[in-house]
ModelCIF file with pLDDT and N, C-alpha, C, O atoms, coordinates in Angstrom:
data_MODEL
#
_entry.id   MODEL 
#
_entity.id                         1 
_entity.type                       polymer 
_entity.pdbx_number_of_molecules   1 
#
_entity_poly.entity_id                      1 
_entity_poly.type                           'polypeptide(L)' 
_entity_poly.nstd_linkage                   no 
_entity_poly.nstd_monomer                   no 
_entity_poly.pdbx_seq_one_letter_code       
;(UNK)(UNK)(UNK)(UNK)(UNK)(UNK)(UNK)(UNK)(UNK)(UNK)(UNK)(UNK)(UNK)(UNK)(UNK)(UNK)
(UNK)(UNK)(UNK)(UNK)(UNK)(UNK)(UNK)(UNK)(UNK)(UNK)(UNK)(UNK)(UNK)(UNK)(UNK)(UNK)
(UNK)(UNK)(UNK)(UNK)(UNK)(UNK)(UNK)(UNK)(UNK)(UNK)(UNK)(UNK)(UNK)(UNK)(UNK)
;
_entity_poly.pdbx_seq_one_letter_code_can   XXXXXXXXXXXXXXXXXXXXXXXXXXXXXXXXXXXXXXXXXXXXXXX 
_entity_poly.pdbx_strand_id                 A 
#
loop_
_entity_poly_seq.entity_id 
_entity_poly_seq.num 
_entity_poly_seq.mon_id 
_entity_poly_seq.hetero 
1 1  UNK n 
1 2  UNK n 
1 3  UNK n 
1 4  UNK n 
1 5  UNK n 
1 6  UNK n 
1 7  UNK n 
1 8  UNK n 
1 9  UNK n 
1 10 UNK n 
1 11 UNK n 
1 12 UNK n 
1 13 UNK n 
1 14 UNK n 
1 15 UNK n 
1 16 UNK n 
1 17 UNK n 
1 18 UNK n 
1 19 UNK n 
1 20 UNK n 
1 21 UNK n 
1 22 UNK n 
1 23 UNK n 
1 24 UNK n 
1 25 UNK n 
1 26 UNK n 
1 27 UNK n 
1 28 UNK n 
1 29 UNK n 
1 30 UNK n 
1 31 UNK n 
1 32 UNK n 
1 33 UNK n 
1 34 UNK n 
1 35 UNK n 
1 36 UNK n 
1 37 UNK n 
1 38 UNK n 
1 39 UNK n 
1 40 UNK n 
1 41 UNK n 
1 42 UNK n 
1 43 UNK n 
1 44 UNK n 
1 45 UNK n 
1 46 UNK n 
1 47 UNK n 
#
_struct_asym.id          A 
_struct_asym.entity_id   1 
#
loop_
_ma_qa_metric.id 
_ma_qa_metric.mode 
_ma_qa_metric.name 
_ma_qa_metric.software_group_id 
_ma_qa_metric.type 
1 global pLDDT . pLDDT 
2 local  pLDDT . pLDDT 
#
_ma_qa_metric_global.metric_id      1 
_ma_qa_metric_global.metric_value   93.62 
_ma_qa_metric_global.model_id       1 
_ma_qa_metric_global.ordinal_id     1 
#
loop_
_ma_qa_metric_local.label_asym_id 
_ma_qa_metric_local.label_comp_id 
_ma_qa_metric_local.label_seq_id 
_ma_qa_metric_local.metric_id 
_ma_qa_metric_local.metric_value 
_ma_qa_metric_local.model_id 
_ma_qa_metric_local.ordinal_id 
A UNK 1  2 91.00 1 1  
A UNK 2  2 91.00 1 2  
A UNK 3  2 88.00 1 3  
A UNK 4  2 88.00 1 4  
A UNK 5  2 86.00 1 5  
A UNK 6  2 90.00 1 6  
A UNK 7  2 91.00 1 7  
A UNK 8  2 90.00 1 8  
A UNK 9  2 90.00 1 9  
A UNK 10 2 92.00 1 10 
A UNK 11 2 92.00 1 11 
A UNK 12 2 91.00 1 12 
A UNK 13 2 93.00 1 13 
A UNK 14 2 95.00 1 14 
A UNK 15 2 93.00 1 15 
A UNK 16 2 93.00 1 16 
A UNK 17 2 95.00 1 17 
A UNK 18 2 96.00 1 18 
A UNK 19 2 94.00 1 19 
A UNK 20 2 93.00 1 20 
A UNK 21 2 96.00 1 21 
A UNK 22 2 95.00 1 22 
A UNK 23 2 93.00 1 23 
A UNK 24 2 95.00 1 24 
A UNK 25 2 96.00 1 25 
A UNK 26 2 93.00 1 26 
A UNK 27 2 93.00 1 27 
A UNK 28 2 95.00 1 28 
A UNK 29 2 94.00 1 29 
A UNK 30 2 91.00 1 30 
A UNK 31 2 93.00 1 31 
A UNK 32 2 93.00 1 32 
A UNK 33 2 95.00 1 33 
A UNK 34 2 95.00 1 34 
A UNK 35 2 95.00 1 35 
A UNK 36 2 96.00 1 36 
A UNK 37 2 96.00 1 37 
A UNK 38 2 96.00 1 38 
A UNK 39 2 97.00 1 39 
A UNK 40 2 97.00 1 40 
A UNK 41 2 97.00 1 41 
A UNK 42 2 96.00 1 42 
A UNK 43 2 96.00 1 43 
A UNK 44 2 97.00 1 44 
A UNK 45 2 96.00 1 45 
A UNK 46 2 96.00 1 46 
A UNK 47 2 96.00 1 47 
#
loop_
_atom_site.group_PDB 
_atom_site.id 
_atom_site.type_symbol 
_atom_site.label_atom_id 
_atom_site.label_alt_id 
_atom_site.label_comp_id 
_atom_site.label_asym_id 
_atom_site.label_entity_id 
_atom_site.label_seq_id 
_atom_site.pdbx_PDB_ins_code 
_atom_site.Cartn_x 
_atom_site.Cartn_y 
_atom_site.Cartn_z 
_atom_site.occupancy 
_atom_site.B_iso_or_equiv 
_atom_site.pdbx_formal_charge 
_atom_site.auth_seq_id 
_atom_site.auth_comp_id 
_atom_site.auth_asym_id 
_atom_site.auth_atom_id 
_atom_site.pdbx_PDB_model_num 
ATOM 1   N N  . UNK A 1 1  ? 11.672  -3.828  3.624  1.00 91.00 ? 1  UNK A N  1 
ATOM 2   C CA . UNK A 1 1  ? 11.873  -4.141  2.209  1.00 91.00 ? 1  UNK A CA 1 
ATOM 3   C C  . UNK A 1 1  ? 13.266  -3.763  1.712  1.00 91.00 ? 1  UNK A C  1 
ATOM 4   O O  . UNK A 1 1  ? 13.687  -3.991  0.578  1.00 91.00 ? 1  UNK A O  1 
ATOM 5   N N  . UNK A 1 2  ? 13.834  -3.244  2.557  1.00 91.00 ? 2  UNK A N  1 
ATOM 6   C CA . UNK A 1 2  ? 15.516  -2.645  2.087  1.00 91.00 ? 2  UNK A CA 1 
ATOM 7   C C  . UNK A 1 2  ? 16.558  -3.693  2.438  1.00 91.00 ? 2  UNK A C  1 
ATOM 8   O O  . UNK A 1 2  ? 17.755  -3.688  2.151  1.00 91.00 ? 2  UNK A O  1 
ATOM 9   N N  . UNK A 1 3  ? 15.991  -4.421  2.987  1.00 88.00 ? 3  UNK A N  1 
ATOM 10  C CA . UNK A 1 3  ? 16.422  -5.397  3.734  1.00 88.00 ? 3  UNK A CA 1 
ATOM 11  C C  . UNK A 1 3  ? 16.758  -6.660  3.244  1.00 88.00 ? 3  UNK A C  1 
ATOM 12  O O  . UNK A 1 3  ? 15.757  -6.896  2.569  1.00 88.00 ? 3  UNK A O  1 
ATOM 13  N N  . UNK A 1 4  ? 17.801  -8.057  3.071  1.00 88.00 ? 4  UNK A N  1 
ATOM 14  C CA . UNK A 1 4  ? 17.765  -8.955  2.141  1.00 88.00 ? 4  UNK A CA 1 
ATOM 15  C C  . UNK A 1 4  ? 17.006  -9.720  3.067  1.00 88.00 ? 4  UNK A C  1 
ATOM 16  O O  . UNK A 1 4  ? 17.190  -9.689  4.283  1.00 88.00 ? 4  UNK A O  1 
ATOM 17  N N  . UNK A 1 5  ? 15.841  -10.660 2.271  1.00 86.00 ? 5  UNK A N  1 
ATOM 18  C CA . UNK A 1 5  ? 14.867  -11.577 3.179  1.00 86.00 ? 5  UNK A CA 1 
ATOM 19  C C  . UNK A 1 5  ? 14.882  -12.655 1.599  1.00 86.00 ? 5  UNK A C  1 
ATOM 20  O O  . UNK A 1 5  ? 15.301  -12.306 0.495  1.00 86.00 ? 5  UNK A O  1 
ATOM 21  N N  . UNK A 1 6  ? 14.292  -13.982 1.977  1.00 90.00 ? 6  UNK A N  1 
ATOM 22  C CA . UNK A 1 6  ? 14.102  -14.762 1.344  1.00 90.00 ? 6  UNK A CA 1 
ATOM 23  C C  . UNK A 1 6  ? 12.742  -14.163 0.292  1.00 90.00 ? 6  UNK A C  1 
ATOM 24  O O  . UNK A 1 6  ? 12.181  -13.068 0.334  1.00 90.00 ? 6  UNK A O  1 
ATOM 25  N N  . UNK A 1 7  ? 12.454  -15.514 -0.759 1.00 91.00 ? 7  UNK A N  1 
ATOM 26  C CA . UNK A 1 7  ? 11.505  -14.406 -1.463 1.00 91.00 ? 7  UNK A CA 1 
ATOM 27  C C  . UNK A 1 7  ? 9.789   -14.577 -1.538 1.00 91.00 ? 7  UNK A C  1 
ATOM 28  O O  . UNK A 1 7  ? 8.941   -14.087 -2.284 1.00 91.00 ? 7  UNK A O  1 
ATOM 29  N N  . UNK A 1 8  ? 9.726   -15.538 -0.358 1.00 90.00 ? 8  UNK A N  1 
ATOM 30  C CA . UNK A 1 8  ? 8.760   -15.823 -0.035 1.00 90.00 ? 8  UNK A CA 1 
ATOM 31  C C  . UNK A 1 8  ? 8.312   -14.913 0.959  1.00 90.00 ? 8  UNK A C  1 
ATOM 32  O O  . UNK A 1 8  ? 7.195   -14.421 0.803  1.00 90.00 ? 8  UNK A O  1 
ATOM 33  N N  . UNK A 1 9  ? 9.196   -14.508 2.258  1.00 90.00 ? 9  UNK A N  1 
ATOM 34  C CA . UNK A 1 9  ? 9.130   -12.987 2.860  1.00 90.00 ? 9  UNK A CA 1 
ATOM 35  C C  . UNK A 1 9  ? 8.943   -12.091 2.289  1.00 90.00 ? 9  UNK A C  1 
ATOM 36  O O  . UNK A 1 9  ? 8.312   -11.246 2.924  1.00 90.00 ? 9  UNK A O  1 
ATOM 37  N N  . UNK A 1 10 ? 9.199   -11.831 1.324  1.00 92.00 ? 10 UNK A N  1 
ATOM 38  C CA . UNK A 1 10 ? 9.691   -10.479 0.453  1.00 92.00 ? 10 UNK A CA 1 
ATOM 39  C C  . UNK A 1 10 ? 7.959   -10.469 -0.120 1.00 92.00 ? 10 UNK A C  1 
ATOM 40  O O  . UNK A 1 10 ? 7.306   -9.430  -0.214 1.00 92.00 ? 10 UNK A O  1 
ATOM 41  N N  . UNK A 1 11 ? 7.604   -11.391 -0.346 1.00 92.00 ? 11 UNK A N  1 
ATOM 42  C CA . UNK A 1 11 ? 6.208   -11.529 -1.445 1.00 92.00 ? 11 UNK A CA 1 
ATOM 43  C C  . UNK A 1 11 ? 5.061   -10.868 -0.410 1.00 92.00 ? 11 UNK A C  1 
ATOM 44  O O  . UNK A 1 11 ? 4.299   -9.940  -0.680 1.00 92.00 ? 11 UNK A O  1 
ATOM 45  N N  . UNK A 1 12 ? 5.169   -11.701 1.008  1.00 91.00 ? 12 UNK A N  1 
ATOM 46  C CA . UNK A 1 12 ? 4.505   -11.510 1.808  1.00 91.00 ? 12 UNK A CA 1 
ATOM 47  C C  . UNK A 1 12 ? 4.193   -10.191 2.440  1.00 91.00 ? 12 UNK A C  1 
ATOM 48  O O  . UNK A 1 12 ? 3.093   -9.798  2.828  1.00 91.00 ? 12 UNK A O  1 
ATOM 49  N N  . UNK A 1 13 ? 5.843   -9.305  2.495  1.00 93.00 ? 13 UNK A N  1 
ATOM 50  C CA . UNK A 1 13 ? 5.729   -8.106  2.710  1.00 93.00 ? 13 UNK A CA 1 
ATOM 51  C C  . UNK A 1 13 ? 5.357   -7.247  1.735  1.00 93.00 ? 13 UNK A C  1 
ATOM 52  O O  . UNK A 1 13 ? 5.226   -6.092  2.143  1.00 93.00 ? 13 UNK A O  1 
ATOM 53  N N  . UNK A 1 14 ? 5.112   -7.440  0.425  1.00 95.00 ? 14 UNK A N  1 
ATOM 54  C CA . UNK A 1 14 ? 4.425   -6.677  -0.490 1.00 95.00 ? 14 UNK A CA 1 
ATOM 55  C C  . UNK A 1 14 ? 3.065   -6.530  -0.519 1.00 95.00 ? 14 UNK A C  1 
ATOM 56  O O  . UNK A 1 14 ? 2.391   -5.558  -0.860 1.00 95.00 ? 14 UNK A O  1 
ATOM 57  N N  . UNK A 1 15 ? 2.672   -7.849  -0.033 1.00 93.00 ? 15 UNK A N  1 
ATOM 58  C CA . UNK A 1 15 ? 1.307   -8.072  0.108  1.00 93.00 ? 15 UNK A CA 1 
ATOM 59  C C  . UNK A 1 15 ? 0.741   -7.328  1.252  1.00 93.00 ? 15 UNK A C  1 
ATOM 60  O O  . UNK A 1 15 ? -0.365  -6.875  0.956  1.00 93.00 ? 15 UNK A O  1 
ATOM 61  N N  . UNK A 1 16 ? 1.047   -7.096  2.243  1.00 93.00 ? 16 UNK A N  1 
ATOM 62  C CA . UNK A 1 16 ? 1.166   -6.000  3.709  1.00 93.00 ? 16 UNK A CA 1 
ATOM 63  C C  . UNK A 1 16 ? 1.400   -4.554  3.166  1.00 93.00 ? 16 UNK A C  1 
ATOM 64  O O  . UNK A 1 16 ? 0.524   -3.709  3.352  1.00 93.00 ? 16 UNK A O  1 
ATOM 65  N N  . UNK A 1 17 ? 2.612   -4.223  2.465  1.00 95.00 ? 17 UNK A N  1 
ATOM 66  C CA . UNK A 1 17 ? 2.484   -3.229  2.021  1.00 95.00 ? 17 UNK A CA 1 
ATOM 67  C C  . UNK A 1 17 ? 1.428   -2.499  1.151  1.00 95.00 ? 17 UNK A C  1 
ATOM 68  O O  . UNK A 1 17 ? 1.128   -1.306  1.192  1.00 95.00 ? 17 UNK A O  1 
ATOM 69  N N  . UNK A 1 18 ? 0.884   -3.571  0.280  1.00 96.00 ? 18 UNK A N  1 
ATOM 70  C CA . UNK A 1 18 ? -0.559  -3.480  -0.322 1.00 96.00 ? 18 UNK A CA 1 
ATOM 71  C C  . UNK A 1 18 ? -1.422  -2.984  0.391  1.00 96.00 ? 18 UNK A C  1 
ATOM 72  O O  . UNK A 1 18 ? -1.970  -1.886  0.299  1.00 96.00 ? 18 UNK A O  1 
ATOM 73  N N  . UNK A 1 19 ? -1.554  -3.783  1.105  1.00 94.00 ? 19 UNK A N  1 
ATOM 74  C CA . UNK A 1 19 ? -2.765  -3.372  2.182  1.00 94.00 ? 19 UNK A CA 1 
ATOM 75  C C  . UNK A 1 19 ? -2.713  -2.271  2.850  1.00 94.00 ? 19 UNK A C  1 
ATOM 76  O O  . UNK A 1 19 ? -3.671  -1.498  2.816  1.00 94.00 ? 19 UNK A O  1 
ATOM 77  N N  . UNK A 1 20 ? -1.412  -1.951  3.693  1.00 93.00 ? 20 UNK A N  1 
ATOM 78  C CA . UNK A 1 20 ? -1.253  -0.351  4.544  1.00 93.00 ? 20 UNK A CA 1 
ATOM 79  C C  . UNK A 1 20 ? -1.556  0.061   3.605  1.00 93.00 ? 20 UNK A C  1 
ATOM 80  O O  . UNK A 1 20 ? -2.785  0.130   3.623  1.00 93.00 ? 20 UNK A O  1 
ATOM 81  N N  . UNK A 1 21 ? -1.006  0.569   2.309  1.00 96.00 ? 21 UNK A N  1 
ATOM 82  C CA . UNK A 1 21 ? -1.288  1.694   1.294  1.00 96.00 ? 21 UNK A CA 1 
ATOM 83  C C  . UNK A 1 21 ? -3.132  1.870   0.961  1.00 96.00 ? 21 UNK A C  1 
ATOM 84  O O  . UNK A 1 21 ? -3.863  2.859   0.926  1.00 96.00 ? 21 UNK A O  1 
ATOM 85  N N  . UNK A 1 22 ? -3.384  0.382   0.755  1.00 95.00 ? 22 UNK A N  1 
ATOM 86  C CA . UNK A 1 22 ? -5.051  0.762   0.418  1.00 95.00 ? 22 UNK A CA 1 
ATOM 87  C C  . UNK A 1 22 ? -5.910  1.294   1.688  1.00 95.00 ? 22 UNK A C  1 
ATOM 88  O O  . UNK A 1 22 ? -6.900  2.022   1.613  1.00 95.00 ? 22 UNK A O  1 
ATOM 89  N N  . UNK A 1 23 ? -5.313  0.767   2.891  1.00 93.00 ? 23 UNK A N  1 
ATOM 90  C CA . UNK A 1 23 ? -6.201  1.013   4.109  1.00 93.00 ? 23 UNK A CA 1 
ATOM 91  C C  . UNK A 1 23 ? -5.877  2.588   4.393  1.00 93.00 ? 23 UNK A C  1 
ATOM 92  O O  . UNK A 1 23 ? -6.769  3.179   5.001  1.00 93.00 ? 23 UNK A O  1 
ATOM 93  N N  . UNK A 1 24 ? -4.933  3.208   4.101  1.00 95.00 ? 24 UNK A N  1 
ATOM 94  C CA . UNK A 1 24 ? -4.189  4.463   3.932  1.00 95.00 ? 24 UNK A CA 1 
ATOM 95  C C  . UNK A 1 24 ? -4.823  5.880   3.046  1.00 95.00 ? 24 UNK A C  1 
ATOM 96  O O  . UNK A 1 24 ? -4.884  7.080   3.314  1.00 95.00 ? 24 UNK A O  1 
ATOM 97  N N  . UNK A 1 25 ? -5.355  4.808   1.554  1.00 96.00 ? 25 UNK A N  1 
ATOM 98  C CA . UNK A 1 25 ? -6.430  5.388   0.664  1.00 96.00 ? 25 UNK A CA 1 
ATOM 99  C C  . UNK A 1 25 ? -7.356  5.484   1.333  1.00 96.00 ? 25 UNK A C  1 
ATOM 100 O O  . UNK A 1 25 ? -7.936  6.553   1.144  1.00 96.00 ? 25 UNK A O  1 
ATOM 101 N N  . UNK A 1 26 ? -7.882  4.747   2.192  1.00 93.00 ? 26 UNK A N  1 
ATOM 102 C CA . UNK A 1 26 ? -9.477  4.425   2.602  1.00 93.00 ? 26 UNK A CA 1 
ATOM 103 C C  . UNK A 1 26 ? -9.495  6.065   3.789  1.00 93.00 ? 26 UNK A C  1 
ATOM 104 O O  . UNK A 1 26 ? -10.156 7.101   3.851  1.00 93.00 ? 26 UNK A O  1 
ATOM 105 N N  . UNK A 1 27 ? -8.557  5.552   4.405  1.00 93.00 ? 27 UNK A N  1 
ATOM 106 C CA . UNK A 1 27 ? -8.451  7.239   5.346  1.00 93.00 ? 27 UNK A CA 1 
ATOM 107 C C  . UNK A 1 27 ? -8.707  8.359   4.944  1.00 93.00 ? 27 UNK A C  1 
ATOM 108 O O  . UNK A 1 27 ? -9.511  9.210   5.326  1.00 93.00 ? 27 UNK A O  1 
ATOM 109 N N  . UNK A 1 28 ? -7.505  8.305   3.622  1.00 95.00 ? 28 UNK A N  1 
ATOM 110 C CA . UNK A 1 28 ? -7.772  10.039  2.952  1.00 95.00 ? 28 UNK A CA 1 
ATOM 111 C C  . UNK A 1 28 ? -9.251  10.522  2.457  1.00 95.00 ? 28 UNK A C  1 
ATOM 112 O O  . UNK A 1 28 ? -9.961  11.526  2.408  1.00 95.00 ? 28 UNK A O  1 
ATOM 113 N N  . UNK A 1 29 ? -9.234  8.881   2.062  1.00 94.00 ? 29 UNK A N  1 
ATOM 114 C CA . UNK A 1 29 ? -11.125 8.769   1.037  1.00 94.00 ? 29 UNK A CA 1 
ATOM 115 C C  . UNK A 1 29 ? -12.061 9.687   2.505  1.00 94.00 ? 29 UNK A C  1 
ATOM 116 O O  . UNK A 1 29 ? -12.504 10.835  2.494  1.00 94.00 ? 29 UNK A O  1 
ATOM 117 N N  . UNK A 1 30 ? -12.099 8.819   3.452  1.00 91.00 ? 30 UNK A N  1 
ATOM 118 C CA . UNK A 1 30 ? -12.877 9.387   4.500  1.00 91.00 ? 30 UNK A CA 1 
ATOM 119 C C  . UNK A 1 30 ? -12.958 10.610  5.183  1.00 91.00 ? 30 UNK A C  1 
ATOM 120 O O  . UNK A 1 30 ? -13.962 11.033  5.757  1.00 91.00 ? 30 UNK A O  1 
ATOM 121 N N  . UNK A 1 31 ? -11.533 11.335  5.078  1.00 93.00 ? 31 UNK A N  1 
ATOM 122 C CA . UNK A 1 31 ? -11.139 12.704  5.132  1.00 93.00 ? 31 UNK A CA 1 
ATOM 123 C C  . UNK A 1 31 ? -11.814 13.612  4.112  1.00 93.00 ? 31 UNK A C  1 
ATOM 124 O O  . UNK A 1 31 ? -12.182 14.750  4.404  1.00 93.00 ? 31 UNK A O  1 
ATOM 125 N N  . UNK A 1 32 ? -11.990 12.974  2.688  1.00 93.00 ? 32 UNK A N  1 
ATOM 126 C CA . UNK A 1 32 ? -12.072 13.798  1.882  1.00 93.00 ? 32 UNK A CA 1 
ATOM 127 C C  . UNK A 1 32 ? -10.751 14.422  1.203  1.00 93.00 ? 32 UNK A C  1 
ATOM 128 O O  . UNK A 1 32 ? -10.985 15.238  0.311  1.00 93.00 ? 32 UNK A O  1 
ATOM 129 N N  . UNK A 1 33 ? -9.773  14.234  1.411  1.00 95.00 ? 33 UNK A N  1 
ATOM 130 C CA . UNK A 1 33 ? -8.736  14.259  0.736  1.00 95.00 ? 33 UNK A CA 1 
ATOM 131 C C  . UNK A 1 33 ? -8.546  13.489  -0.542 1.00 95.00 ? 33 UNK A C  1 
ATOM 132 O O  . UNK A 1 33 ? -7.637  12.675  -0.374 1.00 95.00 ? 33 UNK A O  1 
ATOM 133 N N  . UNK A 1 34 ? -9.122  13.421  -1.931 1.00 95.00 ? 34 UNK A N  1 
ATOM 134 C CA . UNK A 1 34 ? -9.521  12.792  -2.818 1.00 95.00 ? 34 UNK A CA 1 
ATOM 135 C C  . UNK A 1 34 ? -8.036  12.799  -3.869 1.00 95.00 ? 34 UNK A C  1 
ATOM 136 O O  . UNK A 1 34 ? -8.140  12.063  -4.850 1.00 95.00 ? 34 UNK A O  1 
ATOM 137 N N  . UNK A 1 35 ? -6.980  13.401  -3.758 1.00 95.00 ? 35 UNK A N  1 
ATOM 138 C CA . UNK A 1 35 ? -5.541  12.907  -4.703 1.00 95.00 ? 35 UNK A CA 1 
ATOM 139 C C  . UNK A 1 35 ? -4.956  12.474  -3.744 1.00 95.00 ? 35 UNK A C  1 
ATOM 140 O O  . UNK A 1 35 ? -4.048  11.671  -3.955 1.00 95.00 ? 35 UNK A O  1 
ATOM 141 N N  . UNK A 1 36 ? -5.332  12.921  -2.155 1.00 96.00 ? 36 UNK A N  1 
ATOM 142 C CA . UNK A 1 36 ? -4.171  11.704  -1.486 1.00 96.00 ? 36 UNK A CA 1 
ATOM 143 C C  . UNK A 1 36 ? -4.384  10.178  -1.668 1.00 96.00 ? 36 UNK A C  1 
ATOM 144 O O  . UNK A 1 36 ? -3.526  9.296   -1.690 1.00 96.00 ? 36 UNK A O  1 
ATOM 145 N N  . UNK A 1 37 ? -5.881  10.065  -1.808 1.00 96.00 ? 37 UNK A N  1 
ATOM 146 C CA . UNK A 1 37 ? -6.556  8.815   -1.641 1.00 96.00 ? 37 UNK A CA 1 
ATOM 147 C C  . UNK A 1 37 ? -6.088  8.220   -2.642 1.00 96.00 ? 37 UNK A C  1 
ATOM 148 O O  . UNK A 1 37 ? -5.758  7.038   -2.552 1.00 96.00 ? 37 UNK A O  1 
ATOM 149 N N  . UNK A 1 38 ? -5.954  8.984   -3.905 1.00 96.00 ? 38 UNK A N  1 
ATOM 150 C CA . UNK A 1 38 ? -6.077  8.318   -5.482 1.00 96.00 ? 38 UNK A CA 1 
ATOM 151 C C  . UNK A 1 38 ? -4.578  7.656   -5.475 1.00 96.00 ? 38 UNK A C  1 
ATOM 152 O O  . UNK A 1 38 ? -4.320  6.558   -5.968 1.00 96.00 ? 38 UNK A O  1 
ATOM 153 N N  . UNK A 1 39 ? -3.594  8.559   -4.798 1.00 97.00 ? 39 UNK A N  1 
ATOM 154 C CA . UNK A 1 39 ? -2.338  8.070   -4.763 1.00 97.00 ? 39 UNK A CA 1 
ATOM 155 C C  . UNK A 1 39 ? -2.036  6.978   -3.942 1.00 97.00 ? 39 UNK A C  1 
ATOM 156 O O  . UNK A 1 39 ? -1.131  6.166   -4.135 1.00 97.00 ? 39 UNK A O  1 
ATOM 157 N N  . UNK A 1 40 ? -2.756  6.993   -3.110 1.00 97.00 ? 40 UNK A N  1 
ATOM 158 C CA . UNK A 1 40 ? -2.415  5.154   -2.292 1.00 97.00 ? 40 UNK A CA 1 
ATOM 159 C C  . UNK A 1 40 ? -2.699  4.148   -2.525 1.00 97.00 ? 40 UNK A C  1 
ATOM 160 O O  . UNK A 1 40 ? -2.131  3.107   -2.194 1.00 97.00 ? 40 UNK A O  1 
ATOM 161 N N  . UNK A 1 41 ? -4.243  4.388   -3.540 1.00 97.00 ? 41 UNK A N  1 
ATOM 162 C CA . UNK A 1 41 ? -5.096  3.625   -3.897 1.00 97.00 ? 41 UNK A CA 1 
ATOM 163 C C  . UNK A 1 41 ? -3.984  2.404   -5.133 1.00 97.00 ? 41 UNK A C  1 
ATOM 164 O O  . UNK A 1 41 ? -3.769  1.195   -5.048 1.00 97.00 ? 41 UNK A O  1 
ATOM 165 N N  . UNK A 1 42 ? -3.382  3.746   -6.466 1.00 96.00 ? 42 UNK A N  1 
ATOM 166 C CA . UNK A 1 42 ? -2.943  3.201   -7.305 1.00 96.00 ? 42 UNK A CA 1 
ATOM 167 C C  . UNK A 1 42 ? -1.653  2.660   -6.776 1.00 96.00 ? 42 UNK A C  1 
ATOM 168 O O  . UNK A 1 42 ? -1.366  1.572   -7.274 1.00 96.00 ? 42 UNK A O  1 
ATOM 169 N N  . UNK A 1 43 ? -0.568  3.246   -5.669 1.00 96.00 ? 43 UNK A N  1 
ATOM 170 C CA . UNK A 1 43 ? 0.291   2.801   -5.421 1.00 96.00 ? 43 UNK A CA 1 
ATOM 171 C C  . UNK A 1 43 ? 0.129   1.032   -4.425 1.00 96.00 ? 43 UNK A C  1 
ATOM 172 O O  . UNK A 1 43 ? 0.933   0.205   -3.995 1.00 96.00 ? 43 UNK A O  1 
ATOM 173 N N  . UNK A 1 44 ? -1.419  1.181   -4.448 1.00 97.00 ? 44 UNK A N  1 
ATOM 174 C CA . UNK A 1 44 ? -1.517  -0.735  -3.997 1.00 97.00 ? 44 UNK A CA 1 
ATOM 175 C C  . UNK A 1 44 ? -1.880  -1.453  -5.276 1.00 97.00 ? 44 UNK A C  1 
ATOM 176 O O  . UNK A 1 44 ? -1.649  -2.644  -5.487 1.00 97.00 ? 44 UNK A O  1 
ATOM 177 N N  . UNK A 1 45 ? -2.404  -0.710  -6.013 1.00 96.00 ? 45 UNK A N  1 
ATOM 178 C CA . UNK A 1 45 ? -2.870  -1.783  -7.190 1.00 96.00 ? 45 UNK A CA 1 
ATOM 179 C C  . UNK A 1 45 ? -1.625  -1.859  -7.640 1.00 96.00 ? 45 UNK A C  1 
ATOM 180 O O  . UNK A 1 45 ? -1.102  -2.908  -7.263 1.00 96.00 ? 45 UNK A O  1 
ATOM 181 N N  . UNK A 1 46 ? -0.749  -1.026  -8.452 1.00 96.00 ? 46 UNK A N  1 
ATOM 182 C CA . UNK A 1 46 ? 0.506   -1.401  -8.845 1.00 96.00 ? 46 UNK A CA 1 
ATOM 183 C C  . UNK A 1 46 ? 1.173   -2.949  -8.560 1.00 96.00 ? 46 UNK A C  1 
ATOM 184 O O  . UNK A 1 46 ? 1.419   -3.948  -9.237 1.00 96.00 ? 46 UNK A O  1 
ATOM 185 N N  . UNK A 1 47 ? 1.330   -2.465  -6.936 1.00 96.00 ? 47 UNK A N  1 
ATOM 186 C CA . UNK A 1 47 ? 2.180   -3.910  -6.100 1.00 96.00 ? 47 UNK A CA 1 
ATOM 187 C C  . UNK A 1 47 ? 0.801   -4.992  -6.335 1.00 96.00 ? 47 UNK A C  1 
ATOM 188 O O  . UNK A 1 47 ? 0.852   -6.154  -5.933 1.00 96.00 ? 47 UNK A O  1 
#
C-alpha cells in the first residue's frame, strides 16, 4: 500500500487488508484477547 499501483489495485488491496485485519480479530477473539480483537475488528470496518 506504500507503493504507487493503479486504483483499481489499490481498492483491491484494501479489500485484503480488510480481511487479514478481521481474520486477525477472529484469532485474538479465540485467544481471548478481547481489546486486541476489538482493535482489528474496528480497524476492518473502518476500511
Amino acid at each position: 500500500l506504500l507503493k504507487k499501483s493503479t486504483q483499481n489495485v489499490r481498492l483491491s488491496l484494501l479489500k485484503s487488508y480488510a480481511s487479514a485485519l478481521g481474520n486477525i480479530g477472529y484469532v485474538y477473539k479465540s485467544k481471548g484477547m478481547i481489546p486486541e480483537a476489538l482493535i482489528n475488528y474496528d480497524k476492518a470496518l473502518k476500511i
